[in-house]
C-alpha atoms as a PDB file:
ATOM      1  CA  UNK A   1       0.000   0.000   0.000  1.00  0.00           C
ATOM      2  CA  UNK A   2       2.419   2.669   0.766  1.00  0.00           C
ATOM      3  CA  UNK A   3       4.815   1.525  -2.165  1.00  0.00           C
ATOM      4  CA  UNK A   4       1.874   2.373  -4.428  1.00  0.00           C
ATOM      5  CA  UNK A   5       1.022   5.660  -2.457  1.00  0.00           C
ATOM      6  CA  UNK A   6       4.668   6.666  -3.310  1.00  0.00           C
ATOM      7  CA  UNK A   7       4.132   6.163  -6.976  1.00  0.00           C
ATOM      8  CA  UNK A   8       1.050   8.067  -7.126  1.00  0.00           C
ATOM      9  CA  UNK A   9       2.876  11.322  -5.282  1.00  0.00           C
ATOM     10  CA  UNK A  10       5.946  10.825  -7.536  1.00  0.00           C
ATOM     11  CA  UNK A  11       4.306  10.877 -10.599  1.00  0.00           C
ATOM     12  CA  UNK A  12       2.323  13.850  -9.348  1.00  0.00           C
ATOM     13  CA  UNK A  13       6.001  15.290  -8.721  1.00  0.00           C
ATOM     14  CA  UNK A  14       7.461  14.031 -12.257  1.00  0.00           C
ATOM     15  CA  UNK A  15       4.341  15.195 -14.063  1.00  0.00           C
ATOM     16  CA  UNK A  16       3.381  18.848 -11.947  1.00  0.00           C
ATOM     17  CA  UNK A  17       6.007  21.451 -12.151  1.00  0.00           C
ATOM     18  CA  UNK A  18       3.915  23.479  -9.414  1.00  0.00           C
ATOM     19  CA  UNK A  19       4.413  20.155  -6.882  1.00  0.00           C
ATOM     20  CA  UNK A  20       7.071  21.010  -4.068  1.00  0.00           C
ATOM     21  CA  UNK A  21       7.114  18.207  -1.760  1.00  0.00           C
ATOM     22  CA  UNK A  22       5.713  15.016  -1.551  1.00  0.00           C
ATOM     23  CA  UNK A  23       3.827  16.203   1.682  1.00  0.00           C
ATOM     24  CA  UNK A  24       2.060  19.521  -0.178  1.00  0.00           C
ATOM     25  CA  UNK A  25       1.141  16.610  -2.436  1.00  0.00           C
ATOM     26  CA  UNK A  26      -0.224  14.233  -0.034  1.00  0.00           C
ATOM     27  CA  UNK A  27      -2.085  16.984   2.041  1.00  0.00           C
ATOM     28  CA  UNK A  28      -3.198  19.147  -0.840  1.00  0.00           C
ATOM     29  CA  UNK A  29      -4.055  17.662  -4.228  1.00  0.00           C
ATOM     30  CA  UNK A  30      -7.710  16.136  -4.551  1.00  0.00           C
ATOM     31  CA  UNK A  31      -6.371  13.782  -7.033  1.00  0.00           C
ATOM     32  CA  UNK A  32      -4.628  12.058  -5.009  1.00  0.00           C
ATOM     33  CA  UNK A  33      -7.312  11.707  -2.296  1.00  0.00           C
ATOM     34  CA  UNK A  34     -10.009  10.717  -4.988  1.00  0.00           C
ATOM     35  CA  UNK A  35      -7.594   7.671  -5.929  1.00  0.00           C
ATOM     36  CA  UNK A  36      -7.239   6.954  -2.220  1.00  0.00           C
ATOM     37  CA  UNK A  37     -10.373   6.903  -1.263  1.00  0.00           C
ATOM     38  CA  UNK A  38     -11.616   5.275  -4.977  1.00  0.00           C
ATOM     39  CA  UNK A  39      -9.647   1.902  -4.479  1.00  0.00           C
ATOM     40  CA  UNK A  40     -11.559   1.676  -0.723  1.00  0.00           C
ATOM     41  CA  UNK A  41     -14.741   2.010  -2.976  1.00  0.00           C
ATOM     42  CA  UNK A  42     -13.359  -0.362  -5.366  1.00  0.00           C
ATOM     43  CA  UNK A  43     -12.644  -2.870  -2.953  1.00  0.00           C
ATOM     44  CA  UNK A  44     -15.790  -2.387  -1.520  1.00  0.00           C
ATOM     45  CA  UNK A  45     -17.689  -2.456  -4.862  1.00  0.00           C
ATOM     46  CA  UNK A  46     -15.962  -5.980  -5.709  1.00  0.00           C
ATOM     47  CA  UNK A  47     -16.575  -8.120  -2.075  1.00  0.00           C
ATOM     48  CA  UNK A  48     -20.429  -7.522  -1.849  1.00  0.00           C
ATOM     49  CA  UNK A  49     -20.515  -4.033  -0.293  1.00  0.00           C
ATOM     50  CA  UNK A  50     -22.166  -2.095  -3.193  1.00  0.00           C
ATOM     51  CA  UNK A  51     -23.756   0.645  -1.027  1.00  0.00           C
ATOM     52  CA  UNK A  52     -20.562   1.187   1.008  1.00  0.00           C
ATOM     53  CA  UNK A  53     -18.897   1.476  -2.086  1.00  0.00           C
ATOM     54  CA  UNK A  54     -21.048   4.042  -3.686  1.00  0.00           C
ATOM     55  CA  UNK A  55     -21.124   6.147  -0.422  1.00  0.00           C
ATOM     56  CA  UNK A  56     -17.475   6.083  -0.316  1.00  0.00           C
ATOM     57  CA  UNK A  57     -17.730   7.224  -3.824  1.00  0.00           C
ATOM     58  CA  UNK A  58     -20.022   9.931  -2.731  1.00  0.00           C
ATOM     59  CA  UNK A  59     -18.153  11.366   0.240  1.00  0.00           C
ATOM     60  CA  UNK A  60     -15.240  11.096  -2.793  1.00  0.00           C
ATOM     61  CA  UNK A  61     -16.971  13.497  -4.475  1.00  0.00           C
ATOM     62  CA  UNK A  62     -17.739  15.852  -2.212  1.00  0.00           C
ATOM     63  CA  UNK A  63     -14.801  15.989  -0.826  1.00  0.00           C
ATOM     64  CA  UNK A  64     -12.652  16.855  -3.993  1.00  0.00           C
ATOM     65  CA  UNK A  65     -15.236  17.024  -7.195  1.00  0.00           C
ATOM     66  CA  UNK A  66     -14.171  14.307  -8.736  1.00  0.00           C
ATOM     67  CA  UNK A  67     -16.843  11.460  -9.545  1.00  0.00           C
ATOM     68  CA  UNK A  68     -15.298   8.160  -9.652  1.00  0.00           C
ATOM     69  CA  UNK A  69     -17.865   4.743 -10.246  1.00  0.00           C
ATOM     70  CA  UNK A  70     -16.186   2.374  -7.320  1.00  0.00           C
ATOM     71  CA  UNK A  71     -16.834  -0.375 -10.261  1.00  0.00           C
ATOM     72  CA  UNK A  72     -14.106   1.477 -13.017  1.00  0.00           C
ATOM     73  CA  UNK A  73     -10.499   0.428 -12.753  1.00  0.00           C
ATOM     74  CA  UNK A  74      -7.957   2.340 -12.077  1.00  0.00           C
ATOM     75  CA  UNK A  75      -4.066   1.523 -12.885  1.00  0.00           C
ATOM     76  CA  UNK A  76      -0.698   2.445 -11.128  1.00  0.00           C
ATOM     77  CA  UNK A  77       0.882   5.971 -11.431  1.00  0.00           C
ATOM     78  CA  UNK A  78      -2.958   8.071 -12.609  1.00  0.00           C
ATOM     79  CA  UNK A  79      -3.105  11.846 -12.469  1.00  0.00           C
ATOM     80  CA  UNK A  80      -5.843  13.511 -12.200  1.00  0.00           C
ATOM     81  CA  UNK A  81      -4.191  17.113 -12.788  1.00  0.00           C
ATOM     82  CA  UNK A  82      -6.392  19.940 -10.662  1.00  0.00           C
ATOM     83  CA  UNK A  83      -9.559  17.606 -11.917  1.00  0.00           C
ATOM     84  CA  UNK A  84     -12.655  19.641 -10.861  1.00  0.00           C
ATOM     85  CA  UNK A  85     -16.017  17.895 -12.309  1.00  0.00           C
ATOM     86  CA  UNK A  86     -13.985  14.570 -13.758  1.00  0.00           C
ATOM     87  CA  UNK A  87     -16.565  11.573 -14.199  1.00  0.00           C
ATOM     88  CA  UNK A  88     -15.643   7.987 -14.475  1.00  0.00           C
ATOM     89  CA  UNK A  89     -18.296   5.564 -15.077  1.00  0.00           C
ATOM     90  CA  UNK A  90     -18.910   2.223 -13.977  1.00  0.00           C
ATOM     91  CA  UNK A  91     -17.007   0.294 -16.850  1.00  0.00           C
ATOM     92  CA  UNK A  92     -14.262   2.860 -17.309  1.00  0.00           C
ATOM     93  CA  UNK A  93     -10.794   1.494 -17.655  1.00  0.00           C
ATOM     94  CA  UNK A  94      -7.650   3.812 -16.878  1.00  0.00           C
ATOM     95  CA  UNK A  95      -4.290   2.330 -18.204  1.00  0.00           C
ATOM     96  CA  UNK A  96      -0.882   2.599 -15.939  1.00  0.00           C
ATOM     97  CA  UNK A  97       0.248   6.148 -16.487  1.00  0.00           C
ATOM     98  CA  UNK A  98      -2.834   8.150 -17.790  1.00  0.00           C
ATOM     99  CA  UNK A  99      -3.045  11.748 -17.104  1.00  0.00           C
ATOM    100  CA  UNK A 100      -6.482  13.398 -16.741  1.00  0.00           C
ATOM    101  CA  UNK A 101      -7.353  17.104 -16.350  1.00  0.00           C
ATOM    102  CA  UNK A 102     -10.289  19.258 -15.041  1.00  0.00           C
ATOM    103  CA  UNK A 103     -13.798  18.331 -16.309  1.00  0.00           C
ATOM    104  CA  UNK A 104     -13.148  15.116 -18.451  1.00  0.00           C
ATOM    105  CA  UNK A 105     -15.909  12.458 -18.675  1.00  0.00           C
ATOM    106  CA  UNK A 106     -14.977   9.447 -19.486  1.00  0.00           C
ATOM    107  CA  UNK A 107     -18.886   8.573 -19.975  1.00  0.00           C
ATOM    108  CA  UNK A 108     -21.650   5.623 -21.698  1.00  0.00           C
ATOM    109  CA  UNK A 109     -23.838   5.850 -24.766  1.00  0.00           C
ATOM    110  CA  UNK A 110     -25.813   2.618 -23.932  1.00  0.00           C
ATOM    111  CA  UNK A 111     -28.522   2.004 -21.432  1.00  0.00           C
ATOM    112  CA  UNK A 112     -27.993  -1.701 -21.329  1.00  0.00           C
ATOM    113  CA  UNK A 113     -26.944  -2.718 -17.566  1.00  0.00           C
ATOM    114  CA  UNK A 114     -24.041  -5.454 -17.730  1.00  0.00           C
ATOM    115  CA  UNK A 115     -22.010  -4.078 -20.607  1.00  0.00           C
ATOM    116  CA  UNK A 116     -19.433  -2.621 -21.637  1.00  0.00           C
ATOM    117  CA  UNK A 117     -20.689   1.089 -21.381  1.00  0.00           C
ATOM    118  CA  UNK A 118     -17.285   3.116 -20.841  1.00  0.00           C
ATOM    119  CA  UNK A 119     -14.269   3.878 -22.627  1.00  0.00           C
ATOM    120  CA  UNK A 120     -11.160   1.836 -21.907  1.00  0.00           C
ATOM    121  CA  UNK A 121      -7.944   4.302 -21.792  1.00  0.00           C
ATOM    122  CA  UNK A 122      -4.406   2.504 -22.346  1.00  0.00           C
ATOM    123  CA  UNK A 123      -1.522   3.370 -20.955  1.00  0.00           C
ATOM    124  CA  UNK A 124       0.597   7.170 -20.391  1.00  0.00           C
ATOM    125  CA  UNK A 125      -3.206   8.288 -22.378  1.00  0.00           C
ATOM    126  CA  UNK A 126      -3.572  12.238 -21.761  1.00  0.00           C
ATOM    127  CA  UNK A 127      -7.069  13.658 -21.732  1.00  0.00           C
ATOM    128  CA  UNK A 128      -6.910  16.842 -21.305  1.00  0.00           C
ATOM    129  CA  UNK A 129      -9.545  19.971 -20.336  1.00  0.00           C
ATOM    130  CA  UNK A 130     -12.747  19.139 -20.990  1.00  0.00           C
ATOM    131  CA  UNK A 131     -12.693  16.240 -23.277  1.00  0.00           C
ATOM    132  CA  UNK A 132     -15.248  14.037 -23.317  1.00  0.00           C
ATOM    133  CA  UNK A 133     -14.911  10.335 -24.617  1.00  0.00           C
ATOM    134  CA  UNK A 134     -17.968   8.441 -24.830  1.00  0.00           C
ATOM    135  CA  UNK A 135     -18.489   4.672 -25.512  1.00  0.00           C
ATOM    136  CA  UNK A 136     -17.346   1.367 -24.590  1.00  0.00           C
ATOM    137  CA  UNK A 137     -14.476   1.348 -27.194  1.00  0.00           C
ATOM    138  CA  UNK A 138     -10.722   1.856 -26.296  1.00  0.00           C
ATOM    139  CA  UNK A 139      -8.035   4.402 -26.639  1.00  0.00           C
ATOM    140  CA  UNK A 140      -4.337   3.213 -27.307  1.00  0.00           C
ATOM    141  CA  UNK A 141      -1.580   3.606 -25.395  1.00  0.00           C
ATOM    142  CA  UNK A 142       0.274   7.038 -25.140  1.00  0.00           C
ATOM    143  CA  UNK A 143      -2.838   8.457 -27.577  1.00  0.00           C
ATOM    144  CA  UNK A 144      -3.989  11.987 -26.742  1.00  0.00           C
ATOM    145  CA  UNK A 145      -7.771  13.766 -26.189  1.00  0.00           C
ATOM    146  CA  UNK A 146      -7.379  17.535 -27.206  1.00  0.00           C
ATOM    147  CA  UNK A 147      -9.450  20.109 -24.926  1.00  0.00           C
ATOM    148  CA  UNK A 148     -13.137  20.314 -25.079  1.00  0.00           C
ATOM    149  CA  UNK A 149     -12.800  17.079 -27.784  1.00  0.00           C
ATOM    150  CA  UNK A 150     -15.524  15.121 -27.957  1.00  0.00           C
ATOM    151  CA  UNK A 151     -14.507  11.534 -28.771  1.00  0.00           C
ATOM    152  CA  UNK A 152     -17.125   8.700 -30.011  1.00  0.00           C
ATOM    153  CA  UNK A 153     -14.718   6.191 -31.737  1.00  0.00           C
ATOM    154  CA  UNK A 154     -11.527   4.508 -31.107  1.00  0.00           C
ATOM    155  CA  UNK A 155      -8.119   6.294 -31.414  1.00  0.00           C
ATOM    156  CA  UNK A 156      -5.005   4.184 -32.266  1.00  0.00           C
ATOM    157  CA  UNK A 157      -2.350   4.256 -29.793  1.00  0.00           C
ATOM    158  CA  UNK A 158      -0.112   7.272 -30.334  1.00  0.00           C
ATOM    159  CA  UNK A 159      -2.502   9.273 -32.130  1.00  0.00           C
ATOM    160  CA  UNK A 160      -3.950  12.458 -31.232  1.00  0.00           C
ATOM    161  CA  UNK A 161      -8.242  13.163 -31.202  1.00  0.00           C
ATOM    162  CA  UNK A 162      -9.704  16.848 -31.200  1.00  0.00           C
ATOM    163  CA  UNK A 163     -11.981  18.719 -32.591  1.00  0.00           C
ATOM    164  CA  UNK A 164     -16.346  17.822 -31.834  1.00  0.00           C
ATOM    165  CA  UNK A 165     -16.305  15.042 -32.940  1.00  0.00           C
ATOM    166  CA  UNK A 166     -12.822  14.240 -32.686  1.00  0.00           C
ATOM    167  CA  UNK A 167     -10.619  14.039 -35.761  1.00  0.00           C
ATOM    168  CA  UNK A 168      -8.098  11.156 -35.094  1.00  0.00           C
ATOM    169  CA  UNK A 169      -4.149  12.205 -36.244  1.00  0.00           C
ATOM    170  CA  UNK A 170      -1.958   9.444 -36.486  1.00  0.00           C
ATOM    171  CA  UNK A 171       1.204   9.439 -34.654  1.00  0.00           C
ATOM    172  CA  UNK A 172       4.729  10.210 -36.045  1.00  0.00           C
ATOM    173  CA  UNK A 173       6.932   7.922 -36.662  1.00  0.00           C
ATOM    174  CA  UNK A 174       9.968   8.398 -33.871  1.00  0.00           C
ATOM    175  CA  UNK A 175       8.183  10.960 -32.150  1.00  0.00           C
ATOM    176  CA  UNK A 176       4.858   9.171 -31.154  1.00  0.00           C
ATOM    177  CA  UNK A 177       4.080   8.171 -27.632  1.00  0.00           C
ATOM    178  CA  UNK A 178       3.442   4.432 -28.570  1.00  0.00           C
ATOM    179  CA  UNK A 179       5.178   1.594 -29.064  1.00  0.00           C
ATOM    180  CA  UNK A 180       8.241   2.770 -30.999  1.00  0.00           C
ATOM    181  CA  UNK A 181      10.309   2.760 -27.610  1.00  0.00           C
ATOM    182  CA  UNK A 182      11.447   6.699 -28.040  1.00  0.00           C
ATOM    183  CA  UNK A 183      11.938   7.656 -24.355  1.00  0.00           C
ATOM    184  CA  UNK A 184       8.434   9.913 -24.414  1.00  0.00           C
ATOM    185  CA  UNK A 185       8.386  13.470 -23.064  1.00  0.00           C
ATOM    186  CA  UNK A 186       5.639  14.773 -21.357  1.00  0.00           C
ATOM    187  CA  UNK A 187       3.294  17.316 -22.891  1.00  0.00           C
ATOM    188  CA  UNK A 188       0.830  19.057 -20.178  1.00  0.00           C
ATOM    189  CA  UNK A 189      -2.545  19.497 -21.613  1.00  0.00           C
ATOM    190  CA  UNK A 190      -1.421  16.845 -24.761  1.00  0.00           C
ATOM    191  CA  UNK A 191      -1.491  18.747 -27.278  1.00  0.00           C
ATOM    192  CA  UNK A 192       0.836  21.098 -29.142  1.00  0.00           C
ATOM    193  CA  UNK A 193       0.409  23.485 -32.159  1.00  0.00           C
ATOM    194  CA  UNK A 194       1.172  20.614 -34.501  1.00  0.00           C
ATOM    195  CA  UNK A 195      -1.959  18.760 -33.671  1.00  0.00           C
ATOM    196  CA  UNK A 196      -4.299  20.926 -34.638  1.00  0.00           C
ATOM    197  CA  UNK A 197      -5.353  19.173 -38.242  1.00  0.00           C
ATOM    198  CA  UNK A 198      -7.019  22.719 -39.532  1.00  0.00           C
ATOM    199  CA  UNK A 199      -3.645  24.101 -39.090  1.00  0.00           C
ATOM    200  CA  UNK A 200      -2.111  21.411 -40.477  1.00  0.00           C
ATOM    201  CA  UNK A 201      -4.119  21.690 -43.350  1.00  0.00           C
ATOM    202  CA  UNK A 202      -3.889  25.752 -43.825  1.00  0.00           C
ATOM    203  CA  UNK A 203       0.157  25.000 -43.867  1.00  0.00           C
ATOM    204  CA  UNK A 204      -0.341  22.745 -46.701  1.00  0.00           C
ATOM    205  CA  UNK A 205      -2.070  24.933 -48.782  1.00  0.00           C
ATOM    206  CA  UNK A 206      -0.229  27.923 -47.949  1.00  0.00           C
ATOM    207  CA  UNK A 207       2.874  26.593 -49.133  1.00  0.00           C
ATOM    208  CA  UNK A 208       1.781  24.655 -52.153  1.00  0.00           C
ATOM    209  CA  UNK A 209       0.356  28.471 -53.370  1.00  0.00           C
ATOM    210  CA  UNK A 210       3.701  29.559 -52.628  1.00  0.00           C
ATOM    211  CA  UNK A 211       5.745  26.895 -54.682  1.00  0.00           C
ATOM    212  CA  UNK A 212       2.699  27.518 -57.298  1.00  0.00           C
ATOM    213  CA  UNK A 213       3.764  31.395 -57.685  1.00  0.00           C
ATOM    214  CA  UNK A 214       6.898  30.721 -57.689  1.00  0.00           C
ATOM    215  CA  UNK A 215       6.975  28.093 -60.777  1.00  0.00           C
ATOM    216  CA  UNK A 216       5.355  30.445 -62.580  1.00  0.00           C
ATOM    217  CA  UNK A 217       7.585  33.698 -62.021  1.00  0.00           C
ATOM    218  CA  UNK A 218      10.212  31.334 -63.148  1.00  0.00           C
ATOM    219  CA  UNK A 219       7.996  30.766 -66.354  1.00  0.00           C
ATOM    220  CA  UNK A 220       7.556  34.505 -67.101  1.00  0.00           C
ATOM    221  CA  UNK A 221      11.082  34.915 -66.877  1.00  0.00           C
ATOM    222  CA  UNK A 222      11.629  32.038 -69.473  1.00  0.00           C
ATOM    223  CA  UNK A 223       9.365  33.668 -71.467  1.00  0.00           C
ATOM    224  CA  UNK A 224      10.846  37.078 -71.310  1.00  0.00           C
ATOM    225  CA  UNK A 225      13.758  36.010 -72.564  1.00  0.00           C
ATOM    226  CA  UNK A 226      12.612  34.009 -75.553  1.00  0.00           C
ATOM    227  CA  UNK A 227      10.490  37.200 -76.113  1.00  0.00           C
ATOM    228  CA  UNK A 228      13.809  39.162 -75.825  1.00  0.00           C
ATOM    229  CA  UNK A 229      15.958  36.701 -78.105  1.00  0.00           C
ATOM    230  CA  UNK A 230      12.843  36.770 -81.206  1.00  0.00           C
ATOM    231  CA  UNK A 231      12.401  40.472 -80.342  1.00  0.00           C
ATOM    232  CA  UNK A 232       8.916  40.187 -79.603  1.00  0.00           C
ATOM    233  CA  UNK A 233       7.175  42.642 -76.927  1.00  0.00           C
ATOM    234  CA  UNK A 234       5.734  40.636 -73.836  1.00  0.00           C
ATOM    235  CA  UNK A 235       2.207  40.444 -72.553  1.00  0.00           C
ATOM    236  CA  UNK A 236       1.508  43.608 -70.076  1.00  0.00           C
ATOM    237  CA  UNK A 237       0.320  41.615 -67.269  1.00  0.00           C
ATOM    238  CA  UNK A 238       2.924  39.442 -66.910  1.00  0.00           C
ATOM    239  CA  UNK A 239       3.986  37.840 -63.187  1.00  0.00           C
ATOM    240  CA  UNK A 240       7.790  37.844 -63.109  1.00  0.00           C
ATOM    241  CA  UNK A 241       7.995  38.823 -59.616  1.00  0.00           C
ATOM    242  CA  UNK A 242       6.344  36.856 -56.412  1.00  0.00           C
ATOM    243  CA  UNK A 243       3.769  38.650 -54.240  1.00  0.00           C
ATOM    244  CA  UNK A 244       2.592  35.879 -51.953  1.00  0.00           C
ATOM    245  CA  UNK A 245       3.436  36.205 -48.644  1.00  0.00           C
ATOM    246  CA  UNK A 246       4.228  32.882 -46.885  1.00  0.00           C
ATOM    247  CA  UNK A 247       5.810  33.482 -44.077  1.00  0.00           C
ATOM    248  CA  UNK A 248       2.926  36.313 -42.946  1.00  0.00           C
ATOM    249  CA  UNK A 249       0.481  33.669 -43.165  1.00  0.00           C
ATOM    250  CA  UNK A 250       2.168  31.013 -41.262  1.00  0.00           C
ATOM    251  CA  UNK A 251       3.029  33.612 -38.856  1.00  0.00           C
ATOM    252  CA  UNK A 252      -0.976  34.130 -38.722  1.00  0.00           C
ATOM    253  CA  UNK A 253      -0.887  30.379 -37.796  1.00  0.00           C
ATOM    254  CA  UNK A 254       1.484  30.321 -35.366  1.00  0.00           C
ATOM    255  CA  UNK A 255       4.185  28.669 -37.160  1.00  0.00           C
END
């Protein structure tokens, strides 16, 4: 028990650049306490004592806002990061290493009592602010949930969901945070300006313009001076010059 209690306040440490101590961490971070106090439930839940479970789950939640079903598992090493309004439903699964933030629900679509309602998260999954992943389908390890995503389907491991619904981005190849055995590097929140598919997108078409306009000033000037060596006069509105601004609209994008 207290081998596992030192995981949990390490990772907090590892994972929480505002952490100072391992005892501001055990006195002060909800997270922590809702884990605590989540495997008594469990326990509870899984020997016969349903209603003592669900209490404990209720004094849980008042106690630190988050809502944790004492019937979802929980792995080694979670974070729930600040956490306020996090829901966990009865058939959740959270992998070894997950990090959750403030007002996630991992939630059901199905009304059907005895199945699989809840999402299944793999392992060193982020879900960040507000993301809400919804079904009994699972998540790969080391995937990421962009803010305020709302995700309905499954996302490979080492990909990246956001957008409502979700749009799934696959991972990179040596920099993913699956099974390509890169040490991984923490990202708070999971996401970075790279994930952002719009973006991603916008970039594309912004520089294929630009190679565009610049293929054909290169043209012009070809033709200028085959115009110049057969001492004809060239069109008036020719392009020999390039006006398109590139780097002002990837600057506009944050690039």
């Amino acid at each position: 028990m207290f081998s596992r209690l030192h995981d949990d306040i390490q990772c907090i440490l590892e994972r929480d650049p505002a952490a100072r101590s391992a005892w501001e961490v055990l006195t002060c971070y909800p997270g922590l306490h809702a884990l605590i106090l989540h495997r008594r439930a469990h326990w509870c839940w899984h020997h016969g004592l349903k209603w003592l479970g669900r209490f404990i789950s209720h004094i849980s939640r008042w106690l630190t806002g988050i809502e944790i079903h004492p019937g979802a598992k929980i792995g080694e090493r979670v974070f729930f990061d600040h956490a306020m309004g996090v829901v966990v439903g009865e058939t959740a699964e959270i992998g070894d290493g997950c990090t959750i933030y403030q007002g996630v629900t991992l939630g059901g679509t199905s009304l059907y009592k005895g199945t699989k309602r809840h999402p299944t998260l793999g392992k060193d999954v982020v879900v960040s602010a507000g993301a809400k992943v919804l079904g009994g389908f699972e998540v790969g390890d080391g995937a990421k949930i962009g803010s305020n995503a709302v995700v309905i389907k499954p996302v490979p491991a080492g990909a990246t969901a956001v957008g409502i619904p979700a749009r799934i981005i696959l991972s990179k190849e040596g920099e993913s945070a699956d099974v390509s055995g890169v040490e991984r590097k923490f990202n708070a929140y999971g996401i970075t300006q790279e994930d952002d598919p719009v973006s991603q997108a916008l970039r594309g078409l912004i520089d294929n313009a630009s190679g565009q306009e610049h293929q054909i000033a290169m043209l012009w000037k070809a033709v200028e001076l085959l115009c110049a060596q057969q001492q004809v006069p060239m069109p008036g509105d020719a392009a020999r010059s390039e006006t398109f601004e590139a780097d002002k609209f990837n600057q506009l994008l944050g690039k």
